[in-house]
PDB file of N, CA and C in Angstrom:
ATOM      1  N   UNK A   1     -28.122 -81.422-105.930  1.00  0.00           N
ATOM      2  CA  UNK A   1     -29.502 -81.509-105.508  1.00  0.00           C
ATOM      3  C   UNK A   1     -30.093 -82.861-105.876  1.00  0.00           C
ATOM      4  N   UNK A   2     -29.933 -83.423-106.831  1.00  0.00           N
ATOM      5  CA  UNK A   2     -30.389 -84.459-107.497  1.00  0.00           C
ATOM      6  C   UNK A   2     -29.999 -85.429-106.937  1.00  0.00           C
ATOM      7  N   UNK A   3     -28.861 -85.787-106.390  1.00  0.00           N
ATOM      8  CA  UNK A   3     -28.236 -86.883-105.150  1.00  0.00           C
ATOM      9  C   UNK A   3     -28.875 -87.085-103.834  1.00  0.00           C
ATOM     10  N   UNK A   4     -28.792 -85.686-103.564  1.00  0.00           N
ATOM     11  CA  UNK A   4     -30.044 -85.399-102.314  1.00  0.00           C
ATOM     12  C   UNK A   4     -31.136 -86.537-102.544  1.00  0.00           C
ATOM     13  N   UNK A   5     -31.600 -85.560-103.499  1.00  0.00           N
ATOM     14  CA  UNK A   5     -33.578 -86.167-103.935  1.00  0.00           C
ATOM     15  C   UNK A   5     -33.382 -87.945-103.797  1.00  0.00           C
ATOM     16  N   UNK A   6     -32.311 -88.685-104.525  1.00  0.00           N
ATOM     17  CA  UNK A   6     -32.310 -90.146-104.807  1.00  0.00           C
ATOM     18  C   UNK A   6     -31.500 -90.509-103.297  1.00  0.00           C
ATOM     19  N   UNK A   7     -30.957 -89.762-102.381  1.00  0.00           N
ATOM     20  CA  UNK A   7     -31.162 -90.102-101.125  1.00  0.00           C
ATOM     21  C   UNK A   7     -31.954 -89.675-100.015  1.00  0.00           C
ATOM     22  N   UNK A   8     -32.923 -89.528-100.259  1.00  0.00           N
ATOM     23  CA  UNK A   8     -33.837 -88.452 -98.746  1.00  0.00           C
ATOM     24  C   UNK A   8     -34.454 -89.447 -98.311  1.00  0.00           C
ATOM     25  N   UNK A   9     -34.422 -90.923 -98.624  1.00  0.00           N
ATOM     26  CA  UNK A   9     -35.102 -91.628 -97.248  1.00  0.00           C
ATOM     27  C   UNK A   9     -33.555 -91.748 -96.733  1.00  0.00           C
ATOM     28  N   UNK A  10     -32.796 -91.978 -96.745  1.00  0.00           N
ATOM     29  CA  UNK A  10     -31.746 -91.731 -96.070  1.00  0.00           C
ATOM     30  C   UNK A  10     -31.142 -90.780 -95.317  1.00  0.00           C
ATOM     31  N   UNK A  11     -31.477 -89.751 -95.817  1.00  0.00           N
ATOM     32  CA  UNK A  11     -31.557 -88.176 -94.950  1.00  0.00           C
ATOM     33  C   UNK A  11     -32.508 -87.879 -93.954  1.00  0.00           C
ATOM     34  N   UNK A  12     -33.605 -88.404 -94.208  1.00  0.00           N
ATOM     35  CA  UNK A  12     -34.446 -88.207 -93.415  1.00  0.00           C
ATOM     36  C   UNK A  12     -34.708 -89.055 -92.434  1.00  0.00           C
ATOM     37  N   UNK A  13     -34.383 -90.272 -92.546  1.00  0.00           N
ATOM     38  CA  UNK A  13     -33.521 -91.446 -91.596  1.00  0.00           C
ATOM     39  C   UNK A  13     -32.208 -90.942 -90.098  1.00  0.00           C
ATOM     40  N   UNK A  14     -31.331 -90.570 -90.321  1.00  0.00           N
ATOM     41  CA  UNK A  14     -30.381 -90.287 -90.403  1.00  0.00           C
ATOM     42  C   UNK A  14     -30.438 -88.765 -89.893  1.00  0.00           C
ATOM     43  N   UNK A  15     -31.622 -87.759 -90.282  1.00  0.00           N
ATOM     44  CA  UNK A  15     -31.684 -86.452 -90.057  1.00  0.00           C
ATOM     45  C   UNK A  15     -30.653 -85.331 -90.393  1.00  0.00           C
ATOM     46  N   UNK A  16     -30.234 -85.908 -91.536  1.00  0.00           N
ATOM     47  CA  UNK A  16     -29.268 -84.719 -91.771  1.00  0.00           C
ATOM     48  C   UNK A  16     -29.313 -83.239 -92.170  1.00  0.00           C
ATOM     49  N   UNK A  17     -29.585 -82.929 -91.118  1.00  0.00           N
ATOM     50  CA  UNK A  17     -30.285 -80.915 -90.798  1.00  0.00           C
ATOM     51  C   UNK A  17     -29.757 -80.634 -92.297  1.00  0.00           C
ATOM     52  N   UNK A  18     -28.228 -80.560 -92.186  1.00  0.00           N
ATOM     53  CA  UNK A  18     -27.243 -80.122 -93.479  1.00  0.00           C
ATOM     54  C   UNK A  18     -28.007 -79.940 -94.830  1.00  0.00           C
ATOM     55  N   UNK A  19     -28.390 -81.453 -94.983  1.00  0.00           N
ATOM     56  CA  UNK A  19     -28.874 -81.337 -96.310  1.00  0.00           C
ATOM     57  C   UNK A  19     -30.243 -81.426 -96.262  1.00  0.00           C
ATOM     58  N   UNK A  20     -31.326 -81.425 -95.608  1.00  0.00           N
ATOM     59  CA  UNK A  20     -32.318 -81.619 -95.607  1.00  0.00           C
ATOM     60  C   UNK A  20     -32.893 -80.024 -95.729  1.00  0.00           C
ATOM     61  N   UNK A  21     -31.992 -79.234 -94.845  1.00  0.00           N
ATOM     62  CA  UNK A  21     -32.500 -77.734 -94.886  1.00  0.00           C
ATOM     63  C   UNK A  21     -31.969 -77.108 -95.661  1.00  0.00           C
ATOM     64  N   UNK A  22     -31.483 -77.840 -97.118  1.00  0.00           N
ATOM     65  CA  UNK A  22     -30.447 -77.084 -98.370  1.00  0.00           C
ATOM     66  C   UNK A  22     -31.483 -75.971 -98.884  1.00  0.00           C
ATOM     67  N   UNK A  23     -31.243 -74.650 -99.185  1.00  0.00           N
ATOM     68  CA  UNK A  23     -31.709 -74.076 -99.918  1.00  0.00           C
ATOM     69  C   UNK A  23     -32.002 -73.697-101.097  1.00  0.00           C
ATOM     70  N   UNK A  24     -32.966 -73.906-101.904  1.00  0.00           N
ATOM     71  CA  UNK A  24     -32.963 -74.435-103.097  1.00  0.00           C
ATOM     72  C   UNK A  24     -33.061 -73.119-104.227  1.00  0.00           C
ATOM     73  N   UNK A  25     -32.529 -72.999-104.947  1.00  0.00           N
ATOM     74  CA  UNK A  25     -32.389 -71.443-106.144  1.00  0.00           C
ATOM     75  C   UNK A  25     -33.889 -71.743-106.115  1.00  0.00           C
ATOM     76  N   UNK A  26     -34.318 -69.935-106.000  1.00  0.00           N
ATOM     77  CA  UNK A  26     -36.279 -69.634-106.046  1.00  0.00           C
ATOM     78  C   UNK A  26     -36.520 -70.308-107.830  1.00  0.00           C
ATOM     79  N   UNK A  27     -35.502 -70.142-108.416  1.00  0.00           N
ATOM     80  CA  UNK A  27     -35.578 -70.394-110.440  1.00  0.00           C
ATOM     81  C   UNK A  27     -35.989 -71.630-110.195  1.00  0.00           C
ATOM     82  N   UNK A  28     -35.240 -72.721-109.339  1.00  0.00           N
ATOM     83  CA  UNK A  28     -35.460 -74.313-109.733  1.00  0.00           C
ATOM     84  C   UNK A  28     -36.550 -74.728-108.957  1.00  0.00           C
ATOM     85  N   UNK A  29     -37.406 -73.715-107.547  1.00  0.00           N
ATOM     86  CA  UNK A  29     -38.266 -73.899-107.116  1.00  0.00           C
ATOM     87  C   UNK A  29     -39.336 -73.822-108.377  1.00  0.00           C
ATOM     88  N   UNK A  30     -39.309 -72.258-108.230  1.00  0.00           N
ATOM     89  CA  UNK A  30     -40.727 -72.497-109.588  1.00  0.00           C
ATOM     90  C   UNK A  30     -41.197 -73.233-110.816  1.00  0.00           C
ATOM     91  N   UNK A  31     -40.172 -74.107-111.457  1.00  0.00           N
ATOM     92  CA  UNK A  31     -40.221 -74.569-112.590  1.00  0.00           C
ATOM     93  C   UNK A  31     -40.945 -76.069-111.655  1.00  0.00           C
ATOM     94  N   UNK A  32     -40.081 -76.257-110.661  1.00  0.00           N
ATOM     95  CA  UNK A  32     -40.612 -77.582-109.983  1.00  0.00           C
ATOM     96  C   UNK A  32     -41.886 -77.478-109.525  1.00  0.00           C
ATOM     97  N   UNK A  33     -42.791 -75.875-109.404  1.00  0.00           N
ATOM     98  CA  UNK A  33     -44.030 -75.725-108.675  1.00  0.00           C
ATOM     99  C   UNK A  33     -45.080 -75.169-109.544  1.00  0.00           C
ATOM    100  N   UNK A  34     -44.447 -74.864-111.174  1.00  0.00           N
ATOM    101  CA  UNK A  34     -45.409 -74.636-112.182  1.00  0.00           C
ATOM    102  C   UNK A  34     -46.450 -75.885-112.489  1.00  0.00           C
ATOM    103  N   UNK A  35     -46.039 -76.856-112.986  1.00  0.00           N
ATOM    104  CA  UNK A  35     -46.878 -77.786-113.425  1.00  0.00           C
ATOM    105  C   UNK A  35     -47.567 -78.436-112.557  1.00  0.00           C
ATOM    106  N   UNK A  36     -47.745 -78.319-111.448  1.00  0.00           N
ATOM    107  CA  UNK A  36     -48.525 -78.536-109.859  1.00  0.00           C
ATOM    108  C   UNK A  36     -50.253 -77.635-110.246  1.00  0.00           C
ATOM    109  N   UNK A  37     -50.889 -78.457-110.371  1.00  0.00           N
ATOM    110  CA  UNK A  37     -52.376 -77.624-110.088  1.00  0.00           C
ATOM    111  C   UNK A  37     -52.807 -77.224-108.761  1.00  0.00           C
ATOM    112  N   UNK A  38     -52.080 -76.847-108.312  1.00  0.00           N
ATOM    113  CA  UNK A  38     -52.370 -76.432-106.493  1.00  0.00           C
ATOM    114  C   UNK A  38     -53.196 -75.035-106.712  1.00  0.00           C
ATOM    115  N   UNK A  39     -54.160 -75.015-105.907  1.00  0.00           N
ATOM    116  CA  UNK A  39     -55.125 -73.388-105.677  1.00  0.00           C
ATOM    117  C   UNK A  39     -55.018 -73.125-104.828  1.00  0.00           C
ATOM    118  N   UNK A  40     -54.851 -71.542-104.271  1.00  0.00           N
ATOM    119  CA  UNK A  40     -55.048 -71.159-103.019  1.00  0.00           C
ATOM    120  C   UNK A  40     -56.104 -70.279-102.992  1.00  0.00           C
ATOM    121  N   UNK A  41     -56.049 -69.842-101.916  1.00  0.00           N
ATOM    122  CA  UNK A  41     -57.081 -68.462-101.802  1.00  0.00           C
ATOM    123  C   UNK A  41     -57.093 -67.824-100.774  1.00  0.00           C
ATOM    124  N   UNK A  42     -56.622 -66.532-100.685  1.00  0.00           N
ATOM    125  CA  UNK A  42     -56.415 -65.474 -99.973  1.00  0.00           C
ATOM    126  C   UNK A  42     -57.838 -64.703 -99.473  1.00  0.00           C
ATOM    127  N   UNK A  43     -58.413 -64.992 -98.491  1.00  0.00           N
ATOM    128  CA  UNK A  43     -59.692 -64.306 -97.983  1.00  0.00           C
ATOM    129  C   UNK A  43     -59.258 -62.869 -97.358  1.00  0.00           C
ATOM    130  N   UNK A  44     -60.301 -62.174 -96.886  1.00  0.00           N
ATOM    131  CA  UNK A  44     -60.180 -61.282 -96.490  1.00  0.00           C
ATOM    132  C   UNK A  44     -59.973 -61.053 -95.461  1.00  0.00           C
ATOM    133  N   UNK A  45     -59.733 -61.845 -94.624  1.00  0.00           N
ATOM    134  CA  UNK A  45     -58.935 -62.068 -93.443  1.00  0.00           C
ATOM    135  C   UNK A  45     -57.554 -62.066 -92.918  1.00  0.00           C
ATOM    136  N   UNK A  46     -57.322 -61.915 -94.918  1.00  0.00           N
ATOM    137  CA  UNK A  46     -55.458 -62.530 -94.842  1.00  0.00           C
ATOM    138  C   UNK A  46     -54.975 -63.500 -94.700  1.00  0.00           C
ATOM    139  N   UNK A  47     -55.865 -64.601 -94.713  1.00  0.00           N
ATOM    140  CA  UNK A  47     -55.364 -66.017 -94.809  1.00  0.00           C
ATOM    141  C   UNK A  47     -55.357 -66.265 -96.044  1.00  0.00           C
ATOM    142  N   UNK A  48     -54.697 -67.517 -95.738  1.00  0.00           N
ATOM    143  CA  UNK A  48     -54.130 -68.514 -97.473  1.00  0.00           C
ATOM    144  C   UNK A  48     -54.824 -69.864 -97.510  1.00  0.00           C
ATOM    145  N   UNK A  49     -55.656 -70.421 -98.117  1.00  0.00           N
ATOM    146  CA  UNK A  49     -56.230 -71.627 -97.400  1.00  0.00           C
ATOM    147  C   UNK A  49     -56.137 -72.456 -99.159  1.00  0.00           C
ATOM    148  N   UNK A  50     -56.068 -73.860 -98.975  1.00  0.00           N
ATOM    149  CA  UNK A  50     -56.159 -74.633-100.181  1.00  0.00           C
ATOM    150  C   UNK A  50     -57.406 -74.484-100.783  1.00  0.00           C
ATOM    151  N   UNK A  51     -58.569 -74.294 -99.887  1.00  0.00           N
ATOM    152  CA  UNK A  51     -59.959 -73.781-100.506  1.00  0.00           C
ATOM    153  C   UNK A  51     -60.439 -72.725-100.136  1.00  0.00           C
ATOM    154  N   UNK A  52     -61.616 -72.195-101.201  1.00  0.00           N
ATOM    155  CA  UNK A  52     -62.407 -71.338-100.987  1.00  0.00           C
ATOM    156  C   UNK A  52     -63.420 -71.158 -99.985  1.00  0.00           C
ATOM    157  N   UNK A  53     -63.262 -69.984 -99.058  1.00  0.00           N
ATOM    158  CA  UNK A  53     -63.722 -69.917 -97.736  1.00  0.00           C
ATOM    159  C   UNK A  53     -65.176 -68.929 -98.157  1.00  0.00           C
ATOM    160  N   UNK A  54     -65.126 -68.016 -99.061  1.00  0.00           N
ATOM    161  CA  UNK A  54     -65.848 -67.315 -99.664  1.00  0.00           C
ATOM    162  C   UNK A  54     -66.175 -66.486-100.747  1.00  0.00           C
ATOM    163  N   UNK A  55     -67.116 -66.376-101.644  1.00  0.00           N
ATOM    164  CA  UNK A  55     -66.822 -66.221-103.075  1.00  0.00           C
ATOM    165  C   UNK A  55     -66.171 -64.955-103.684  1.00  0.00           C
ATOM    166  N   UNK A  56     -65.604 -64.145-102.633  1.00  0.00           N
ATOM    167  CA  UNK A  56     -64.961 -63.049-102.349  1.00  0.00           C
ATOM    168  C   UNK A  56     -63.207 -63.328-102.354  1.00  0.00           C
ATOM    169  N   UNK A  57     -62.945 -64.458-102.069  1.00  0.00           N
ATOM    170  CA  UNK A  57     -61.656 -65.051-102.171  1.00  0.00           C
ATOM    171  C   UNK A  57     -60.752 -64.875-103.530  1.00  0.00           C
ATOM    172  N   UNK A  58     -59.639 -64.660-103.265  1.00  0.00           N
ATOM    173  CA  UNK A  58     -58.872 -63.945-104.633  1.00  0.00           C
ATOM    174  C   UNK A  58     -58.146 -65.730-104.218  1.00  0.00           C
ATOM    175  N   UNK A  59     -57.964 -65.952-105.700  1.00  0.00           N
ATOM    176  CA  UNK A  59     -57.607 -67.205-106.532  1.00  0.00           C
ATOM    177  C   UNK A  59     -56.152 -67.111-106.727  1.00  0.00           C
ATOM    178  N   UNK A  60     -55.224 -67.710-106.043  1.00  0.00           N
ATOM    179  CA  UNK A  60     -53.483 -68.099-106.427  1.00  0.00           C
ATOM    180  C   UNK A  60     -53.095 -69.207-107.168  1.00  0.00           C
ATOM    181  N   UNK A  61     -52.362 -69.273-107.861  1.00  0.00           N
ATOM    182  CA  UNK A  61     -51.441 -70.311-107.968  1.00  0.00           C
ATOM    183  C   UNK A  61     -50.418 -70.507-106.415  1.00  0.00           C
ATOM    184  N   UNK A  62     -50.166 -71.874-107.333  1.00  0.00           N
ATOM    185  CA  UNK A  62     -48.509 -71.741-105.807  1.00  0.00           C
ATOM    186  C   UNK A  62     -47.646 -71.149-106.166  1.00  0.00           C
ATOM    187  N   UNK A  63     -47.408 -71.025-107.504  1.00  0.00           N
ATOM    188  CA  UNK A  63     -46.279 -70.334-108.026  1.00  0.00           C
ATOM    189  C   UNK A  63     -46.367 -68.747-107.351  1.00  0.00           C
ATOM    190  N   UNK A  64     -47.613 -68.056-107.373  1.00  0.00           N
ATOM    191  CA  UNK A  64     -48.049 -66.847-106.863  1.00  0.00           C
ATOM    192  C   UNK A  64     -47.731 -66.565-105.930  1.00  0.00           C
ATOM    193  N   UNK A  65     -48.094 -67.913-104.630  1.00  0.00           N
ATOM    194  CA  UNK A  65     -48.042 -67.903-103.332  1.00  0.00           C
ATOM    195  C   UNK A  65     -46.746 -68.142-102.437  1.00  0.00           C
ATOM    196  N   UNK A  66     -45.850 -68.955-103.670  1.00  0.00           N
ATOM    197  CA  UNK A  66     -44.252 -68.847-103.822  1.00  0.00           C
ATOM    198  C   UNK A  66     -43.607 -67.505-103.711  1.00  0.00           C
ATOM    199  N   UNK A  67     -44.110 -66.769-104.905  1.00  0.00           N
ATOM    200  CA  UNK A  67     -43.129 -65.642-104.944  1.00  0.00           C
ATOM    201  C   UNK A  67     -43.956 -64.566-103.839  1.00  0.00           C
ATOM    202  N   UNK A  68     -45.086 -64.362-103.785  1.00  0.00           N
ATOM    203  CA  UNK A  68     -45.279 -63.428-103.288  1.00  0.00           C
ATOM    204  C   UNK A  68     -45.342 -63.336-101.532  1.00  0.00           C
ATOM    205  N   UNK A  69     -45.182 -64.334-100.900  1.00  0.00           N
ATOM    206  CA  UNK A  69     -45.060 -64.851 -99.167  1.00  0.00           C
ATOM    207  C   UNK A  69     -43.874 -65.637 -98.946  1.00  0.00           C
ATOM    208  N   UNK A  70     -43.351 -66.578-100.416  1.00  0.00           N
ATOM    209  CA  UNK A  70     -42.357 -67.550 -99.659  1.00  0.00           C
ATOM    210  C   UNK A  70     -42.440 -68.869 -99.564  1.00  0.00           C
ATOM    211  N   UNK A  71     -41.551 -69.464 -99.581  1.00  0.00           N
ATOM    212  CA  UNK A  71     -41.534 -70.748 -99.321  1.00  0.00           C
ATOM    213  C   UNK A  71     -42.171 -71.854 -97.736  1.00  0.00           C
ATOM    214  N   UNK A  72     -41.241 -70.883 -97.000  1.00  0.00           N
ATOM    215  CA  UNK A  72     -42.093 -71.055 -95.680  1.00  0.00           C
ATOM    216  C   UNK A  72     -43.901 -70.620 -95.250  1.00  0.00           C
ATOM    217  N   UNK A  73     -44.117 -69.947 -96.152  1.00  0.00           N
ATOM    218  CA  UNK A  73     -45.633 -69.931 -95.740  1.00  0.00           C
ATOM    219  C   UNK A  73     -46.463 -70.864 -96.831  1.00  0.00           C
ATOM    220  N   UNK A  74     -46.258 -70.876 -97.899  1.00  0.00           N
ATOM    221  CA  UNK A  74     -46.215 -72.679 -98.395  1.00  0.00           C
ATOM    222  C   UNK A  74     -46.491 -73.373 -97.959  1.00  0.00           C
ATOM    223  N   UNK A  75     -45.340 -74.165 -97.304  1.00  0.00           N
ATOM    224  CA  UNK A  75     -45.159 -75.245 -96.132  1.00  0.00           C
ATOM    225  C   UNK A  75     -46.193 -74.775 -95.049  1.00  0.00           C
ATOM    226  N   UNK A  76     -46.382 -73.682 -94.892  1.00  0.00           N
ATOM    227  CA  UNK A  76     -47.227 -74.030 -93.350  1.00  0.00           C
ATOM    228  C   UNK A  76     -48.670 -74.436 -93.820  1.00  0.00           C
ATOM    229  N   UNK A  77     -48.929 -73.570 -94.896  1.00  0.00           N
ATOM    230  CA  UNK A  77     -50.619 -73.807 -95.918  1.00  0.00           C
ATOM    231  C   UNK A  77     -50.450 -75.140 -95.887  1.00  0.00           C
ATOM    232  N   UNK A  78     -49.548 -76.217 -96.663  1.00  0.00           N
ATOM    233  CA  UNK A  78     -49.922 -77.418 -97.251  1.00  0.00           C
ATOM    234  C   UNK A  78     -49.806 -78.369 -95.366  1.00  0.00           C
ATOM    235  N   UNK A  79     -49.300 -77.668 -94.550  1.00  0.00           N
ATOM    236  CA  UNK A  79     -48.868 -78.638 -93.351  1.00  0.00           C
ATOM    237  C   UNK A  79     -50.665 -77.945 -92.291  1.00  0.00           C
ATOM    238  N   UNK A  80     -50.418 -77.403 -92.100  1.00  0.00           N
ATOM    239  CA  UNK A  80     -51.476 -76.767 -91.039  1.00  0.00           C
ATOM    240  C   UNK A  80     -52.804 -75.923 -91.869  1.00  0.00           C
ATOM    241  N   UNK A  81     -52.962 -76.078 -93.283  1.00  0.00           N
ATOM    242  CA  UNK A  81     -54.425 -75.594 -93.764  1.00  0.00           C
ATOM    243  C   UNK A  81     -54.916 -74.119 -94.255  1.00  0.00           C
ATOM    244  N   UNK A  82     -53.787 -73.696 -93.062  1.00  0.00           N
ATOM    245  CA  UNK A  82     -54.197 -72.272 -93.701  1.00  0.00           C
ATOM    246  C   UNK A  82     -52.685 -71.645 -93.061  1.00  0.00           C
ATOM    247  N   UNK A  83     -52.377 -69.773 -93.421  1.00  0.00           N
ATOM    248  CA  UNK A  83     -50.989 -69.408 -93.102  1.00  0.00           C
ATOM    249  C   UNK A  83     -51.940 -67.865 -93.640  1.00  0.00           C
ATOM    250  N   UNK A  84     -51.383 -66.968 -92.762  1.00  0.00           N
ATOM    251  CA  UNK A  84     -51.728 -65.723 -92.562  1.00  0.00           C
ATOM    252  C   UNK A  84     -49.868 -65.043 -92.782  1.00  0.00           C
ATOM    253  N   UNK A  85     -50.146 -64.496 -93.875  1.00  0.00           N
ATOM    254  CA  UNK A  85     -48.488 -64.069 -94.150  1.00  0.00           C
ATOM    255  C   UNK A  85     -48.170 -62.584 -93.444  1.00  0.00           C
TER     256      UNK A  85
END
């Protein structure tokens, strides 16, 4: 993994699906997504949004939003704003 990381402008150059879409142990995700101050917030709508939409909004970590939706709905929150799991 660590070879990866000190080559990914090269991977990502290059596009190497292979290693770019490596799957990473959920253990070495979270330790890498604990010390991250990221907030989410789950409205009552069922969305996930980086902010608070209303003071009714239940408060995540990412680590939370990790284990409990996934990695891929993650990525869609931090890419597109919000992710309805």
């Amino acid at each position: 993994m660590g070879a990866y990381f000190q080559q990914f402008t090269e991977l990502v150059d290059t596009q190497d699906r292979q290693k770019l879409d490596f799957e990473l142990p959920a253990d070495f995700v979270r330790k890498c997504l604990a010390p991250l101050r990221l907030r989410f917030y789950l409205g009552k709508d069922g969305h996930i949004r980086p902010r608070r939409k209303s003071l009714f909004d239940k408060k995540l970590t990412v680590v939370q939003v990790f284990d409990r939706f996934g990695g891929e709905v993650l990525e869609e929150i931090l890419e597109y704003g919000s992710r309805k799991p």
